[in-house]
Structure formats: C-alpha cells, structure tokens
Protein backbone atom coordinates (compact mmCIF):
# COMPACT_ATOMS: atom_id res chain seq x y z
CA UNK A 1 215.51 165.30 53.96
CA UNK A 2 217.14 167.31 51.20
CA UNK A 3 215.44 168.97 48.30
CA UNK A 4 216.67 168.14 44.80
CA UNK A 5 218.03 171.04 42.93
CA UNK A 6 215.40 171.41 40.30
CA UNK A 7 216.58 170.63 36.76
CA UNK A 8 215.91 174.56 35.91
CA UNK A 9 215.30 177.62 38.03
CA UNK A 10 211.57 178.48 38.53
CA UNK A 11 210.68 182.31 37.87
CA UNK A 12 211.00 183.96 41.13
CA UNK A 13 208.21 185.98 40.85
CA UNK A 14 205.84 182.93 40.84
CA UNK A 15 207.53 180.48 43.66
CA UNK A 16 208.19 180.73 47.04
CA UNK A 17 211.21 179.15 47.98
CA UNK A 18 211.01 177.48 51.65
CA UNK A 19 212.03 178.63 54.52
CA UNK A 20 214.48 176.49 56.94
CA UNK A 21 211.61 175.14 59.31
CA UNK A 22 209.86 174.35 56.75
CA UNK A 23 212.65 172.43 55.04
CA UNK A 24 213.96 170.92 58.56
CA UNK A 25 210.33 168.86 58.35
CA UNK A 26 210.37 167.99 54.81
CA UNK A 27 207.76 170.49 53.16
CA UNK A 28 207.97 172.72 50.29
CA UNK A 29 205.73 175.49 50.36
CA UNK A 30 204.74 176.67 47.23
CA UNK A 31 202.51 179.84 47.31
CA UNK A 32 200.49 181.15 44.42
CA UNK A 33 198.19 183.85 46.71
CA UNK A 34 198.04 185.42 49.73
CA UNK A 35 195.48 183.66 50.98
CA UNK A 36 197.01 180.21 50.48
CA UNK A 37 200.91 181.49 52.90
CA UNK A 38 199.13 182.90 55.33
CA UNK A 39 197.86 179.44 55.87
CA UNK A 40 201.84 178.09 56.71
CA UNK A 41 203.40 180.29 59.56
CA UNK A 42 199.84 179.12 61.63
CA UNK A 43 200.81 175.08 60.46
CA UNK A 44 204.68 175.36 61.14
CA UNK A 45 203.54 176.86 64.63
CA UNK A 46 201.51 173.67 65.13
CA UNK A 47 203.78 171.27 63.39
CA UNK A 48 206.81 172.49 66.03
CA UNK A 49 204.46 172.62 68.86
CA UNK A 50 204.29 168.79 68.35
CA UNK A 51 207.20 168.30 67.77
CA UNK A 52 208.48 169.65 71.16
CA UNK A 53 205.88 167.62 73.02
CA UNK A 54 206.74 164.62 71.37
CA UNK A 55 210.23 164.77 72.51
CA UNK A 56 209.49 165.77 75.95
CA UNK A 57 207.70 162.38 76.04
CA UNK A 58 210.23 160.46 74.74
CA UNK A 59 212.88 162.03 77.19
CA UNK A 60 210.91 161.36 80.64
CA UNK A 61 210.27 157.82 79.17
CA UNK A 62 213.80 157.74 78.43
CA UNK A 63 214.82 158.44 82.10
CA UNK A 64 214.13 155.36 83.61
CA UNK A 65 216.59 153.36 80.85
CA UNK A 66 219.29 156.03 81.35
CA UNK A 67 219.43 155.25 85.11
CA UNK A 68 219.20 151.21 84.39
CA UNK A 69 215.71 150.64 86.31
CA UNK A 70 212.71 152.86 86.40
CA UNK A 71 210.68 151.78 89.68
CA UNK A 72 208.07 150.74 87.66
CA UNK A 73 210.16 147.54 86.27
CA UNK A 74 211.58 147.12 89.42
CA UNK A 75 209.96 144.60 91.96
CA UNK A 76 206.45 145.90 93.72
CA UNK A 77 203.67 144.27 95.65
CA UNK A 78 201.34 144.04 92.62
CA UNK A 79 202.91 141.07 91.89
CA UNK A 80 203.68 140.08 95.25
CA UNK A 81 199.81 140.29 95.67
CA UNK A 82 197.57 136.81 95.80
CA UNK A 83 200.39 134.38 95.19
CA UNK A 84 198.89 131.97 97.85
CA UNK A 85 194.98 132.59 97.36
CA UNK A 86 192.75 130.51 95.00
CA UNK A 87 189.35 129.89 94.27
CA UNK A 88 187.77 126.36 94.83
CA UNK A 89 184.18 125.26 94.21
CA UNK A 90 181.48 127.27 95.18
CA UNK A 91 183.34 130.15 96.34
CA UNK A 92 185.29 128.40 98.69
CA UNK A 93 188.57 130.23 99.26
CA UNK A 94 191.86 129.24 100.44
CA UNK A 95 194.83 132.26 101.33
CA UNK A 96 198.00 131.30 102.21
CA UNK A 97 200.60 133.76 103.41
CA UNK A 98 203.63 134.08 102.57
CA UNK A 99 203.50 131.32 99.85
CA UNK A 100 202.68 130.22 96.48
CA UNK A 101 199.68 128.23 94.98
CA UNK A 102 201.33 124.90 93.09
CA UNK A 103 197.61 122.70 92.35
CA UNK A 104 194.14 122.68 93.19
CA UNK A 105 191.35 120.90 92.72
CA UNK A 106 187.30 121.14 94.03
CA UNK A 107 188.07 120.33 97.05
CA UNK A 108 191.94 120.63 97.35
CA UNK A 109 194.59 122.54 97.31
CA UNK A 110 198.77 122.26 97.45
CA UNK A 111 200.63 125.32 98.23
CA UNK A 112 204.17 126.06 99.32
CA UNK A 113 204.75 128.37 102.43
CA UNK A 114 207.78 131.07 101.73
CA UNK A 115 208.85 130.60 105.58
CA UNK A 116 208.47 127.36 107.99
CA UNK A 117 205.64 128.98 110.59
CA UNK A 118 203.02 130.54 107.50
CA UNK A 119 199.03 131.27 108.35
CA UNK A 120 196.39 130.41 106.09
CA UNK A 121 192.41 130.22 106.31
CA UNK A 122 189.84 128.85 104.62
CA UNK A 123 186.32 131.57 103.71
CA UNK A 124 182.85 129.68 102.62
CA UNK A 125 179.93 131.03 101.10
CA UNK A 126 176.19 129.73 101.91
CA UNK A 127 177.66 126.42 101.04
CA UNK A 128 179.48 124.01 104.04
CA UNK A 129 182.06 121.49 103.30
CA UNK A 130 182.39 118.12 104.61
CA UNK A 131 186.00 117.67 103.47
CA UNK A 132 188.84 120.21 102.35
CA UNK A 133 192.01 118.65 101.65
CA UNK A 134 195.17 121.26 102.55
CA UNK A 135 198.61 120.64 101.65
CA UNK A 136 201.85 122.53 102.55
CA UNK A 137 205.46 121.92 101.40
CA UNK A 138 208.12 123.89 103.00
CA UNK A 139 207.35 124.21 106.30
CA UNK A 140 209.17 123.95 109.55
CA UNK A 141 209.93 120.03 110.58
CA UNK A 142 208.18 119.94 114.03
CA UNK A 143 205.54 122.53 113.03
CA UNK A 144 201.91 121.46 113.91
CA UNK A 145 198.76 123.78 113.33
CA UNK A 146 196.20 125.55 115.69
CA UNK A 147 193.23 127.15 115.05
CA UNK A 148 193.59 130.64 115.62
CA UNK A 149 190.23 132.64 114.94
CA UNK A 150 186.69 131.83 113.49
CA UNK A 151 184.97 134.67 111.74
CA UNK A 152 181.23 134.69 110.48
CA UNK A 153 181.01 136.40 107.42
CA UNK A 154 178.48 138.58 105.84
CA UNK A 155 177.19 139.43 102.22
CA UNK A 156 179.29 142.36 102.22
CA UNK A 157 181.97 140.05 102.29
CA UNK A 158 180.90 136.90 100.50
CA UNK A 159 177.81 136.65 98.53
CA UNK A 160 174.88 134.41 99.63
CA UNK A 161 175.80 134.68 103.30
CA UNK A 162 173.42 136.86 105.44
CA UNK A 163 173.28 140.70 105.70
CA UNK A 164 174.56 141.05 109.12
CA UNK A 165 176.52 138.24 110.60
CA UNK A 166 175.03 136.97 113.47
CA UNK A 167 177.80 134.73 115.44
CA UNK A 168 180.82 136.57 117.00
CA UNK A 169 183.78 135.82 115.97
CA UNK A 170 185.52 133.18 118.12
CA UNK A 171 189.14 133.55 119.16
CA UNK A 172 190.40 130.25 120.05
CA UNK A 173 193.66 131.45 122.27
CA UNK A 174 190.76 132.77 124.52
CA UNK A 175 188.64 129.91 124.11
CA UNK A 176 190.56 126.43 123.78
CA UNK A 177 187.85 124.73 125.54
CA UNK A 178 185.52 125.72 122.18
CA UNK A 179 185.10 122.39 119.86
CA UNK A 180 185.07 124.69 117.11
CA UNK A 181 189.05 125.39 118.46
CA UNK A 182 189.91 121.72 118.49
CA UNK A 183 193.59 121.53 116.57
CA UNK A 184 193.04 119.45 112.98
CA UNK A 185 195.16 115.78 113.03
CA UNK A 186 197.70 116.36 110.40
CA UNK A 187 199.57 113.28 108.20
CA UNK A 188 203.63 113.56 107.45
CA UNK A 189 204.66 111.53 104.55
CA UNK A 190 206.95 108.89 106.07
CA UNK A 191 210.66 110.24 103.86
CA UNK A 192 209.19 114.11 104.25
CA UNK A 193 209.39 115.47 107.63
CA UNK A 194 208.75 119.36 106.06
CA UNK A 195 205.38 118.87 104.25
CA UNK A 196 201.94 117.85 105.67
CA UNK A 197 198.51 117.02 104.80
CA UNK A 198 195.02 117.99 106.50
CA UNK A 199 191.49 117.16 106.09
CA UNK A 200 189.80 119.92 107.25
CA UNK A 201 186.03 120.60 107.64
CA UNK A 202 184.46 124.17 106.73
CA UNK A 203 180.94 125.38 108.13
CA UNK A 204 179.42 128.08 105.60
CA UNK A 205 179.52 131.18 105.91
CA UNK A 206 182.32 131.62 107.83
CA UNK A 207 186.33 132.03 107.44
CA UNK A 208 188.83 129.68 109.60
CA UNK A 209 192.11 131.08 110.59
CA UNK A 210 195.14 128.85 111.02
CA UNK A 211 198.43 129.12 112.34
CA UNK A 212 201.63 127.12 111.70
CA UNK A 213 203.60 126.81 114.87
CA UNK A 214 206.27 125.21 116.77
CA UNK A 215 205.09 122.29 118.76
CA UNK A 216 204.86 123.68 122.67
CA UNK A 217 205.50 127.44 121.60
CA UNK A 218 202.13 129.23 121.30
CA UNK A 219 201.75 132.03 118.96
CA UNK A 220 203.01 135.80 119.91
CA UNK A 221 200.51 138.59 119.77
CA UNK A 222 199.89 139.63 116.57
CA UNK A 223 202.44 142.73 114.94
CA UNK A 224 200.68 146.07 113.82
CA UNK A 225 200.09 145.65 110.35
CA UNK A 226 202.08 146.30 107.66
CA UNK A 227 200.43 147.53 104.29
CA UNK A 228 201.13 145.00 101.16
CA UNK A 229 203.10 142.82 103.37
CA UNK A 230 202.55 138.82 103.95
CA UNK A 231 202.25 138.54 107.79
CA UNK A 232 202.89 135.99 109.73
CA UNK A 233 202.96 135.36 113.64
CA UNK A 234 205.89 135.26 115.82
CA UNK A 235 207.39 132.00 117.78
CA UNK A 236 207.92 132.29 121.32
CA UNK A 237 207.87 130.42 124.72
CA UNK A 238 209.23 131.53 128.40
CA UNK A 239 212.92 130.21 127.07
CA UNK A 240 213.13 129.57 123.56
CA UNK A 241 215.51 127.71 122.30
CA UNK A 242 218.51 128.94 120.02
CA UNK A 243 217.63 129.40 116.68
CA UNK A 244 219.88 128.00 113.93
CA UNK A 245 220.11 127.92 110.26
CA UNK A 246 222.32 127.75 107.76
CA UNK A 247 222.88 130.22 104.81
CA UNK A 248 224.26 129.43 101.47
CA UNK A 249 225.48 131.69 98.72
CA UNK A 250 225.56 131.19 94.97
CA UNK A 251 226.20 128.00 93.77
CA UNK A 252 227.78 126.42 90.09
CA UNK A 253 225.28 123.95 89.81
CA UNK A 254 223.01 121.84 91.28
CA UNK A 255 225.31 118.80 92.12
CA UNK A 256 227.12 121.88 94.10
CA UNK A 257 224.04 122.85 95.65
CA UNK A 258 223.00 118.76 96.72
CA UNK A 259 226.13 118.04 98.38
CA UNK A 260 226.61 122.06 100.45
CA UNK A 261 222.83 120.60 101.49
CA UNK A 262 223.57 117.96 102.75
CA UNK A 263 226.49 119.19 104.84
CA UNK A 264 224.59 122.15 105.62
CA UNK A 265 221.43 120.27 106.98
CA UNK A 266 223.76 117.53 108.88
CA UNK A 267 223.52 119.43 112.08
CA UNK A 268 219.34 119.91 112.14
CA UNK A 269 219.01 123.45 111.30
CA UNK A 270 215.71 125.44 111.07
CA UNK A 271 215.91 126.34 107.96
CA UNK A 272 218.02 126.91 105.71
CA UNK A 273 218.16 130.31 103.39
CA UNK A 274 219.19 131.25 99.90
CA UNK A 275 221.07 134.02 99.13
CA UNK A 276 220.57 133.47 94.94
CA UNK A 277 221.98 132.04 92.04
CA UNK A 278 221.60 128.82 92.84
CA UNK A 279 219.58 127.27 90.16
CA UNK A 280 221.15 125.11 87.19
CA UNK A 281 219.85 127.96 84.28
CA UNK A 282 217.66 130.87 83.98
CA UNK A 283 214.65 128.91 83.08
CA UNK A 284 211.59 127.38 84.34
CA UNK A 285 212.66 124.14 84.23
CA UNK A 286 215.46 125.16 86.23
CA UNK A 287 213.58 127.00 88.80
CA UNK A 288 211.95 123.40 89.03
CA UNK A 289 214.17 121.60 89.10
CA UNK A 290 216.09 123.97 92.37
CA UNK A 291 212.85 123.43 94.12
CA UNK A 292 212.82 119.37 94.03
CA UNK A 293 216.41 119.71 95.07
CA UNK A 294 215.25 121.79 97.75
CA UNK A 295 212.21 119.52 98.73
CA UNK A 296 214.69 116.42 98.60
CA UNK A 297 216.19 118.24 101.37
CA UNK A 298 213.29 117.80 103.12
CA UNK A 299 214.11 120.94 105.23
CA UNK A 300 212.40 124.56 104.96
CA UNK A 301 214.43 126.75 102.63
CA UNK A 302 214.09 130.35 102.56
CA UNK A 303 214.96 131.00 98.88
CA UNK A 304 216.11 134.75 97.85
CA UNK A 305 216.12 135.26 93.81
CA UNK A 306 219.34 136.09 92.51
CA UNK A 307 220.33 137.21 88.38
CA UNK A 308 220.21 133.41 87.77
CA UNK A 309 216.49 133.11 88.89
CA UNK A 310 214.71 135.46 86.93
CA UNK A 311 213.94 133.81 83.47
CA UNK A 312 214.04 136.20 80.59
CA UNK A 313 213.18 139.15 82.47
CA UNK A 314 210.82 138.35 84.31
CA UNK A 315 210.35 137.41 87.70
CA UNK A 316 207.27 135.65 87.44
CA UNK A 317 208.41 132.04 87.37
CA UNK A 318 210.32 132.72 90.42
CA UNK A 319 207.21 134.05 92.07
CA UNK A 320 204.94 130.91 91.28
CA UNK A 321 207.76 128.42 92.20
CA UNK A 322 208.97 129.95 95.15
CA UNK A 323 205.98 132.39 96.17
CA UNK A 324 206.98 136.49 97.57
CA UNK A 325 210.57 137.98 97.77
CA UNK A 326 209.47 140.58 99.96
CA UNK A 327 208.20 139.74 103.27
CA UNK A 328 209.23 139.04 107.28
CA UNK A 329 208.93 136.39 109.52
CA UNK A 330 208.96 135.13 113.12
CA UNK A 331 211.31 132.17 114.71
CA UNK A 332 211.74 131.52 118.05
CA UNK A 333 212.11 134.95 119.19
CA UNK A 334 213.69 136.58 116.33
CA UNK A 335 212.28 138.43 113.51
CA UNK A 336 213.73 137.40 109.66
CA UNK A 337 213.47 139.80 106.51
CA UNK A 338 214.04 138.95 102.96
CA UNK A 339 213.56 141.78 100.59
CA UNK A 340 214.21 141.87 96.53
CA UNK A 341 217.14 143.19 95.19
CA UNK A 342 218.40 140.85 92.11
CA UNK A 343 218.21 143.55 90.03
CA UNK A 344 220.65 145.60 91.64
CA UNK A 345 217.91 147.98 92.85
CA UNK A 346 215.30 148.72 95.18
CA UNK A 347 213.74 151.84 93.91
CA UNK A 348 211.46 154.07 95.56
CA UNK A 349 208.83 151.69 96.56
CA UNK A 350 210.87 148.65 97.34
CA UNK A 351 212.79 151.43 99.75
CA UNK A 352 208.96 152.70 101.00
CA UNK A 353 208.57 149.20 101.93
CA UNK A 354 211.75 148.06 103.94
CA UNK A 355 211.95 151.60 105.94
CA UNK A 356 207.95 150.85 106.93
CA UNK A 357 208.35 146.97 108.08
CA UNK A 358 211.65 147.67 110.17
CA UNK A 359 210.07 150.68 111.95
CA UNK A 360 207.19 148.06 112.73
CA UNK A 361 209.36 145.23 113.52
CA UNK A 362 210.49 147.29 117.26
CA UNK A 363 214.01 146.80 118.72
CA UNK A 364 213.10 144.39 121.43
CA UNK A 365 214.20 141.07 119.12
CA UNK A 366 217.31 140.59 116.79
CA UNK A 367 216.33 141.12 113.56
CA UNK A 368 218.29 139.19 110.80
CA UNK A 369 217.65 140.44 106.98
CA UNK A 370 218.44 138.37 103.74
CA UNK A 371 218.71 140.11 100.27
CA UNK A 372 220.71 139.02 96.86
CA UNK A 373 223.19 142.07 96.02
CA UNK A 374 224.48 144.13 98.96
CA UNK A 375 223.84 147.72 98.77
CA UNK A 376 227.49 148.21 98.66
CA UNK A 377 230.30 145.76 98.00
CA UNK A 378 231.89 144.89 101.08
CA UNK A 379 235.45 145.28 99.88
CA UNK A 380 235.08 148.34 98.02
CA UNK A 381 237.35 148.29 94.85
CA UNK A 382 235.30 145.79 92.89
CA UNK A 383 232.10 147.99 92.69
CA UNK A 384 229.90 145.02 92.62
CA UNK A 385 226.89 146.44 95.08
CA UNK A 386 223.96 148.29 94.31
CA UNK A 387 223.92 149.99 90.60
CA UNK A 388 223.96 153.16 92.23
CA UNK A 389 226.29 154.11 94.78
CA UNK A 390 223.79 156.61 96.29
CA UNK A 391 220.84 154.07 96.37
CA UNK A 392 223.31 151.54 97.99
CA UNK A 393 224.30 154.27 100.58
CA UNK A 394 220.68 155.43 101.06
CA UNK A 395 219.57 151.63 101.60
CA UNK A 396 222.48 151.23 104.32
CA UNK A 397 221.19 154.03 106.25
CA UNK A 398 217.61 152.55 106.19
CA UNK A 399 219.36 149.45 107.84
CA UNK A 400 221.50 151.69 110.34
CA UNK A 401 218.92 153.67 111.81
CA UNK A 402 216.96 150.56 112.21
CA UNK A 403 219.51 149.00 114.13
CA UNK A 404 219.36 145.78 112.41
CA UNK A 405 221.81 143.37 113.79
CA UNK A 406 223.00 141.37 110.30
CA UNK A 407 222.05 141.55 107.14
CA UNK A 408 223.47 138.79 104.72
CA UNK A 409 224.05 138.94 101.20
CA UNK A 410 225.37 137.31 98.20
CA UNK A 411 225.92 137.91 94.44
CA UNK A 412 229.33 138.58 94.47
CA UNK A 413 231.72 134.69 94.42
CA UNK A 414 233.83 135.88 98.00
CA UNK A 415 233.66 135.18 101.56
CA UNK A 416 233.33 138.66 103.86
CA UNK A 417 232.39 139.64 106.95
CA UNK A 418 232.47 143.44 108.14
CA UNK A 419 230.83 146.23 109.78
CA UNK A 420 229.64 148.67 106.79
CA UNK A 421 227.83 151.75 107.96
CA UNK A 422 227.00 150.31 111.03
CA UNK A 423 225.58 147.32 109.65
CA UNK A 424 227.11 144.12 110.35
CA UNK A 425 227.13 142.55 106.71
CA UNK A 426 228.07 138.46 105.81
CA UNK A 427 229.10 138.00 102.31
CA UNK A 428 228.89 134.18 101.39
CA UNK A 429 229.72 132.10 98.04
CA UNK A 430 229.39 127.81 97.92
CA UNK A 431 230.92 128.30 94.21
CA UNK A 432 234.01 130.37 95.21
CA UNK A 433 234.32 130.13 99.08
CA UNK A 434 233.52 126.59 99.34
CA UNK A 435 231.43 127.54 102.32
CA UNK A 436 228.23 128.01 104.18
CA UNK A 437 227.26 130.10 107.20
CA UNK A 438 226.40 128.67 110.48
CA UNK A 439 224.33 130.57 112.76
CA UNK A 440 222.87 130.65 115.87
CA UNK A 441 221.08 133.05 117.59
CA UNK A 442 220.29 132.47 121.45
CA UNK A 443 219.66 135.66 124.26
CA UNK A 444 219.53 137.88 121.52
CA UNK A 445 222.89 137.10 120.74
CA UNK A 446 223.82 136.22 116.68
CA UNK A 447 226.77 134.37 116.46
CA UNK A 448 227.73 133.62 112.94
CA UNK A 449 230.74 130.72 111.72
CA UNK A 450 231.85 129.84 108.42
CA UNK A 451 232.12 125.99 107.77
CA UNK A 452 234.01 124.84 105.17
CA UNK A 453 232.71 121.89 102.81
C-alpha cells in the first residue's frame, strides 16, 4: 500500500524516510537513534525470508491445480480399502471382496459383489455362532459357493482366542471328504436369479473362507498377490465354455439404459459391463436409482464410473453403491480388469497399480480391460482422451507391453474400433451409437460385434 504524502514535510534531520522494502510491505520506519535502525535491516531480512517461503509453498501446492489433478485427488486404494468388511456382534467379521457393504445387522449382513465369482469369509472371536445370515446381490446367475479354507485364529489376530492356535488350517480342495468342507444350501429369490441368501454357521475362533463359483468349474489356483488389490479366484474346467457379455456405453437416461438391457441381456450373457455415464444425474439418488435398474436386470453388471457418477466431487457414493473401481477378475478362463479413470487421469499411483496387476496377470489367458475415458481418443482430432497427451501415451504403453488383447472404453458419444499403439481399443455409446457390444471369447479367441438396438 501507498503512503500518504504528509500534509507538511518533516525536518530531515529528525525522520528517516523508508526505504523500498520496507515500503513494498507496508512499514514506515521512523528512527530517532541508532540503536532503534539497527533493529530494521535484521527484521526486513526476516520479514523477506518469509515471505519467500511462503510463496514457495503456495507454488508446489499450486502445481497439482495447474496440471488439472494432483495424484493425491485422484483415485487410490485408501478408499478402495474395506468397502466390503464390517463388524457384527461380538467381533464377528464379515470381508467381502471385491464389493460393497449395503446393511447389516447382529447377525446379518447384505453386500453387493463388484464381479459375478467374489470370495468372502467370515472371522469369530471366543464367541461361536449358531446362525449368520449372508446375502449377495450381483453375482453370476448359476454361481453356487464352496468352502475354500478354514483357518484357526490366534490372539494375535483376534482377541480372546488362544495364544497359539492349535488346529491346522484345513484346506477343503484337499479335503472334500472333511464335514467342516460340506458346501452351505443357498436360497434364490424366485424373480432374482443373480442374488442369494445363506445361513451359515461359524465355530469361534476361527475364519471361514468362501468362494463364489461356476456350478461344475472348480476354482483355479490362487494368483500371486497383488498389493491393495481385491482378489478373486479364477474359473476354469478341462473345456470351458465361451464366455460372453455384453458392454454398454453412456447412456441419456435411464429409460435408455432399461430398454439397451433388455436387448442386451436377451441372449443370456455373463455379465454385462458399464463403461459410465449411465445414471439419470450426478446424485445419490441417482446412483440408486442405476443400481435397482441394474438389479431389475437381474443379471451381474460390472459398473465402471464415468463424469456422471461421481456426485459433487466425490467418488464416494459411487464407491458405497457400487463397491471398488479398481480391481481384476476371473471368468471362465479369461482374466477381466476395470481400472478408474473418470477423471481423465490415472496419476502416478493409479499407473503403479495397473503396470503391477498386468505383470501378475501372465500371458497364458486373454485379458480384457474396462476403463471410462480412453487414454487417447481413438479418432484423433477431437482430443477427447486422457487430459494429458503424455499420460494417455504413457498409459498405452503400459497396455502394449502387457500385451493385453482389448481394452474397451467409453466417454466419448461414437462408435470405434481400432488398433492404437498396439492395443486393440472398442469405443461404444447407447446415447449416440444406438448400440451395444457383443462379445465372446472362446480358445482364447475375442471376437467382438456391434448390435444395433
């Protein structure tokens, strides 16, 4: 700020008039000894010192905005993290993965699976259970469930139970003749085919590992781990048969949505996947809403968020409606991947954690992934890929030196199929297109059709 000329002109001899750092801040200086100015060149020092560091603050926090997403707003597993575990009564846990918690009570719990073949297990404490009433929506339509390890725990990893556990663990592929391995009765409501009810029994200290699996197609050995990933077992038998789906891109609203559904689902698919922007509004209600539509279905959808699922900025409703956005999955011989990228953006950890679960995944299976935007648009001029033309490029080579064998996308309200990098990409829109994707996958060989409406 500027100094007001003073109404009349101070003897020089007694005032000091300031100097221009100290008039860039504000201050007037005015000396009267020695003792008293010797104090200001040591305070401007300081004064400026702060300044600087202030602004070198406010420029690295700055960074992120200036390049649209920092990776610290962009999706991670943090919030990926616990979606499908809960807490009943006396520390009796359920985990479900990949999925979302929708209700629980005591004694029961509802969750709905991300895929059609999820895992989940019940863990006890010193206390045994008569009763545990499981729930899960979204699953595969001839799906039934196996017990696939029993585990005794200790007090290192529930409290109450004993120091050292004393029972080994049980692994029920080995050991089908074990009671403990006997497969729990599940209940189908009589109009849903994809949902199903168990009453399940839990001895105490101990945790109870389930699969979900194809009727007659017994689990595959389990994958190497991959870190902050929801894993799941593979499908497989001596001759599998063909998997098919359908895929559907974004949609104007949900009568648009019912009726590409229904022609989509005429044919008995799978599943059927997602690609975003398919609910009504960017709200809660309308993330509700897309899931009854999708449970009305009554066949297991694969949803990927899109712009038009994340409600006000944040993607939390999406990820306690719909569960993870990030995570892989095993169907009758062929591995799936759905990864995050509504925002444009996968950042460095998003990027971390695609490069690590393809290099895991092997080259032995197709492997099929599913994201919102495509890294780059598939017909060029438009621009309407990744925000960043070298993060789009990056994220292609990720894919090429996987060797994936399709990735499919939406976002963008066209119809496009092409080879981009390497990388056979499908570009699909129900608004624009007035079309879904068809596919079938059989010898390791993905055959993909468009089907009009």
């Amino acid at each position: 700020m500027k100094n007001s000329p003073d109404k009349e002109e101070a003897p020089r001899a007694l005032v000091r008039r300031p100097d221009r750092h100290t008039r860039a801040l504000g201050f007037i200086a005015h000396c009267t000894d020695s003792v008293q100015c010797a104090i200001f060149p040591s305070l401007r020092r300081t004064i400026w010192l702060g300044l600087f560091i202030f602004v070198g603050i406010f420029l690295v926090a700055s960074a992120g905005l200036l390049t649209g997403c920092s990776d610290a707003q962009l999706a991670g597993t943090a919030e990926q993290r616990d979606l499908g575990h809960t807490v009943l009564q006396r520390g009796l846990e359920f985990r479900l993965s990949p999925g979302t918690i929708t209700g629980d009570t005591e004694t029961s719990v509802e969750a709905r699976a991300s895929a059609p073949l999820p895992t989940f297990s019940l863990s006890s404490g010193p206390s045994e259970f008569d009763s545990v009433s499981v729930t899960l929506t979204n699953v595969h339509r001839h799906a039934r469930v196996r017990v696939a390890q029993i585990t005794a725990l200790d007090s290192g990893e529930m409290l109450g139970c004993p120091t050292n556990a004393e029972r080994l663990p049980i692994t029920c592929e080995s050991a089908e003749t074990d009671p403990a391995c006997a497969a729990p009765t599940l209940e189908r409501p009589e109009t849903q085919r994809s949902e199903f009810e168990l009453e399940l029994s839990q001895p105490s200290c101990t945790r109870v590992s389930y699969n979900v699996e194809l009727s007659g197609q017994p689990d595959m050995p389990d994958q190497p781990e991959v870190p902050d990933q929801p894993e799941i077992p593979d499908q497989q038998d001596d001759a599998p048969a063909p998997l098919r789906f359908a895929v559907l891109g974004r949609t104007a609203s949900l009568d648009e949505l019912r009726r590409a559904l229904d022609r989509a689902t005429a044919d008995d698919p799978d599943l059927v996947v997602l690609l975003g922007d398919n609910a009504e509004n960017a709200s809660l209600n309308g993330l509700r809403e897309l899931e009854l539509v999708l449970r009305r279905a009554d066949y297991p959808a694969v949803v990927i968020p899109g712009e038009g699922e994340i409600v006000e900025g944040s993607r939390q409703p999406f990820l306690e409606t719909f569960g993870p956005f990030d995570y892989r999955f095993g169907l009758k011989d062929v591995h799936m991947l759905a990864f995050y990228s509504a925002e444009g953006a996968l950042g460095q950890d998003g990027a971390t954690r695609l490069q690590s679960t393809l290099q895991r995944l092997g080259t032995e299976r197709p492997r099929l992934l599913f994201t919102h935007t495509p890294p780059i648009d598939p017909v060029g001029p438009r621009d309407q890929g990744f925000e960043s033309q070298i993060e789009g490029a990056r994220t292609l080579s990720i894919l090429t030196d996987a060797g994936v064998d399709a990735l499919f996308v939406g976002h963008i309200n066209d119809a496009h199929s092409g080879t981009i990098n390497g990388v056979q990409t499908h570009l699909t829109s129900v608004e624009r297109a007035g079309e879904y994707l068809w596919v079938e996958v059989d010898a390791g060989e993905v055959d993909v059709e468009r089907r009009k409406l």
